[in-house]
C-alpha atoms as a PDB file:
ATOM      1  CA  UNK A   1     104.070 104.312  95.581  1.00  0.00           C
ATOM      2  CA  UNK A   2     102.354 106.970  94.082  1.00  0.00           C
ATOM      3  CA  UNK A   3     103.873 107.467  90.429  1.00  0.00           C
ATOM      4  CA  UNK A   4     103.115 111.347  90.612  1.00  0.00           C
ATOM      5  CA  UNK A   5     104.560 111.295  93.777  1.00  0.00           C
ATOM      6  CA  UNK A   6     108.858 112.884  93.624  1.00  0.00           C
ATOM      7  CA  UNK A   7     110.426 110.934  94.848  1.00  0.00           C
ATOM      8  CA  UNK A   8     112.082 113.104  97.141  1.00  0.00           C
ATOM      9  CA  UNK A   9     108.938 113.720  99.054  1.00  0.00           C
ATOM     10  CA  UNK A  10     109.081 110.037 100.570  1.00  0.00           C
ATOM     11  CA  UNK A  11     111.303 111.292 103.535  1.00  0.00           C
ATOM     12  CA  UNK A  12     109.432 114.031 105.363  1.00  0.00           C
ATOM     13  CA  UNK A  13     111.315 117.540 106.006  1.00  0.00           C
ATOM     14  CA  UNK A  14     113.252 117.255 108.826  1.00  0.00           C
ATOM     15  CA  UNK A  15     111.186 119.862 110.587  1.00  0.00           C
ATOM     16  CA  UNK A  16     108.708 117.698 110.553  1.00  0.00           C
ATOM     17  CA  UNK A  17     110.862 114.377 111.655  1.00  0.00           C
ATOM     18  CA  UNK A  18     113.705 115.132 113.258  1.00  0.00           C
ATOM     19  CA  UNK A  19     117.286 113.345 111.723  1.00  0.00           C
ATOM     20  CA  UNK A  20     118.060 111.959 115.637  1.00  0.00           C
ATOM     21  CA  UNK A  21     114.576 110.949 116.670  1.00  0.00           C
ATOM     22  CA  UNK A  22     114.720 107.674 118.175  1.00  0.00           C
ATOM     23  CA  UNK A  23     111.778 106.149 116.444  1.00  0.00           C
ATOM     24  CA  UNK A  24     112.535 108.095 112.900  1.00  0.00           C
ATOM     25  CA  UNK A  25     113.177 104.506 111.810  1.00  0.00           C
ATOM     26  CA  UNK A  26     109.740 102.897 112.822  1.00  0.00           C
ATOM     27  CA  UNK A  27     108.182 105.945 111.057  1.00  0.00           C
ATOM     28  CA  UNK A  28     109.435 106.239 108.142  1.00  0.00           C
ATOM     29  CA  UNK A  29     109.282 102.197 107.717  1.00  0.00           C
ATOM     30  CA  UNK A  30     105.315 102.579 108.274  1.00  0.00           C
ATOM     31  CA  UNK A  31     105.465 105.307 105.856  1.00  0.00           C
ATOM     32  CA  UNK A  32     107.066 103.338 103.370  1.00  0.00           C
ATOM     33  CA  UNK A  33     104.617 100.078 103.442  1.00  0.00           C
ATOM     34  CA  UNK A  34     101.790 102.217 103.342  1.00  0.00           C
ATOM     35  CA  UNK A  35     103.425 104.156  99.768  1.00  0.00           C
ATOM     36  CA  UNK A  36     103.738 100.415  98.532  1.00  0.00           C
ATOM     37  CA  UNK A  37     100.330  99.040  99.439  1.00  0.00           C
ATOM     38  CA  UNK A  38      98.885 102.786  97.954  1.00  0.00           C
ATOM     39  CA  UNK A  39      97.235 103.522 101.537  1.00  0.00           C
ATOM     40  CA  UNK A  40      96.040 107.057 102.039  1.00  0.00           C
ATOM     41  CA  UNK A  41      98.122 106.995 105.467  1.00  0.00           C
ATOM     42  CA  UNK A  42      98.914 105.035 108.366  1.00  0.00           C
ATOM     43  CA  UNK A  43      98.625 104.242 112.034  1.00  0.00           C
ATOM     44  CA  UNK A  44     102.286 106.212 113.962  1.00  0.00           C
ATOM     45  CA  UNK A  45     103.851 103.491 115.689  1.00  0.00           C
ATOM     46  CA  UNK A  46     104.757 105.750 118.265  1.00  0.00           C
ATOM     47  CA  UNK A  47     101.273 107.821 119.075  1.00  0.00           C
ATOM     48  CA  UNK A  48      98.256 105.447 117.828  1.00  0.00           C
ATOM     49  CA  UNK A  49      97.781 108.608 115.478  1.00  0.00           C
ATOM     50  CA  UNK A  50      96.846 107.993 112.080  1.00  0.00           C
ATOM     51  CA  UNK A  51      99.459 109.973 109.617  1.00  0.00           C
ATOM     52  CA  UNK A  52      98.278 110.704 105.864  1.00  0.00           C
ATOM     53  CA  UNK A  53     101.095 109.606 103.502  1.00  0.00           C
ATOM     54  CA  UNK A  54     103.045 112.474 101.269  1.00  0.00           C
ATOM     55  CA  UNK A  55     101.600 110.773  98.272  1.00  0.00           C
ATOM     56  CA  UNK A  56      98.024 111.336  99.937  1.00  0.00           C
ATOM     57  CA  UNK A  57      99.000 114.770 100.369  1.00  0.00           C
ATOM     58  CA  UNK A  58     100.967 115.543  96.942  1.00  0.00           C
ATOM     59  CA  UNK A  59      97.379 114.159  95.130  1.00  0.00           C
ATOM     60  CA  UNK A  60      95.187 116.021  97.240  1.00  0.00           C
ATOM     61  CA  UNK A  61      96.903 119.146  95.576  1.00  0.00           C
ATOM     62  CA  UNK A  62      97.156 121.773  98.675  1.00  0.00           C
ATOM     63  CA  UNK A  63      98.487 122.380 101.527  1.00  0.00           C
ATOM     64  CA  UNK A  64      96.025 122.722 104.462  1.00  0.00           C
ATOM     65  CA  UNK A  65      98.363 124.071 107.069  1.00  0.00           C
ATOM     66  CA  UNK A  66      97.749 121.588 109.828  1.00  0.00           C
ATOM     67  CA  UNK A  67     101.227 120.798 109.896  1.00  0.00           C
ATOM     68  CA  UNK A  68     101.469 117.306 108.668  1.00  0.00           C
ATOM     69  CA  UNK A  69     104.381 114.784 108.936  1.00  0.00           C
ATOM     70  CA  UNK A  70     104.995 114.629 105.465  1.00  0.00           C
ATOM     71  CA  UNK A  71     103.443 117.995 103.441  1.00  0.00           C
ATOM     72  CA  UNK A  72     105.085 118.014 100.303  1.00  0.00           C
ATOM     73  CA  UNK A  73     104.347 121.483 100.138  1.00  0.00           C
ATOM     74  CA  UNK A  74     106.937 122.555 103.038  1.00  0.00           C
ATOM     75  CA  UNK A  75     110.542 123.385 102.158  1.00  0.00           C
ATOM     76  CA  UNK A  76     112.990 120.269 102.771  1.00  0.00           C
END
């Protein structure tokens, strides 16, 4: 992970992944081996869609509105 990174920013905001979505498990577990191997993002298990990690995000500095999974620029 990141070492900038808070480390309350490895979950995303719940309005972005829902607390009772079936496959908030998958996600988040994706999330979290792509913060260990320091990978800009990774592949949603559920879409195909590749998803930009928060510590991406949190180095890139800003937040470019496009509403992704885990901004760490959105209030928790």
């Amino acid at each position: 992970m990141a070492p900038s990174l808070p480390r309350r920013l490895v979950e995303p905001s719940r309005h972005r992944l829902a607390i009772d979505d079936p496959d908030r498990a998958a996600i988040l577990a994706a999330h979290r081996d792509a913060l260990e191997k320091g990978l800009e993002g990774y592949i949603d298990p559920v879409t195909g869609y590749w998803v930009f990690t928060a510590a991406f995000l949190w180095n890139r500095g800003y937040c470019c509105d496009s509403g992704c999974r885990h901004c760490p620029y959105i209030a928790r």
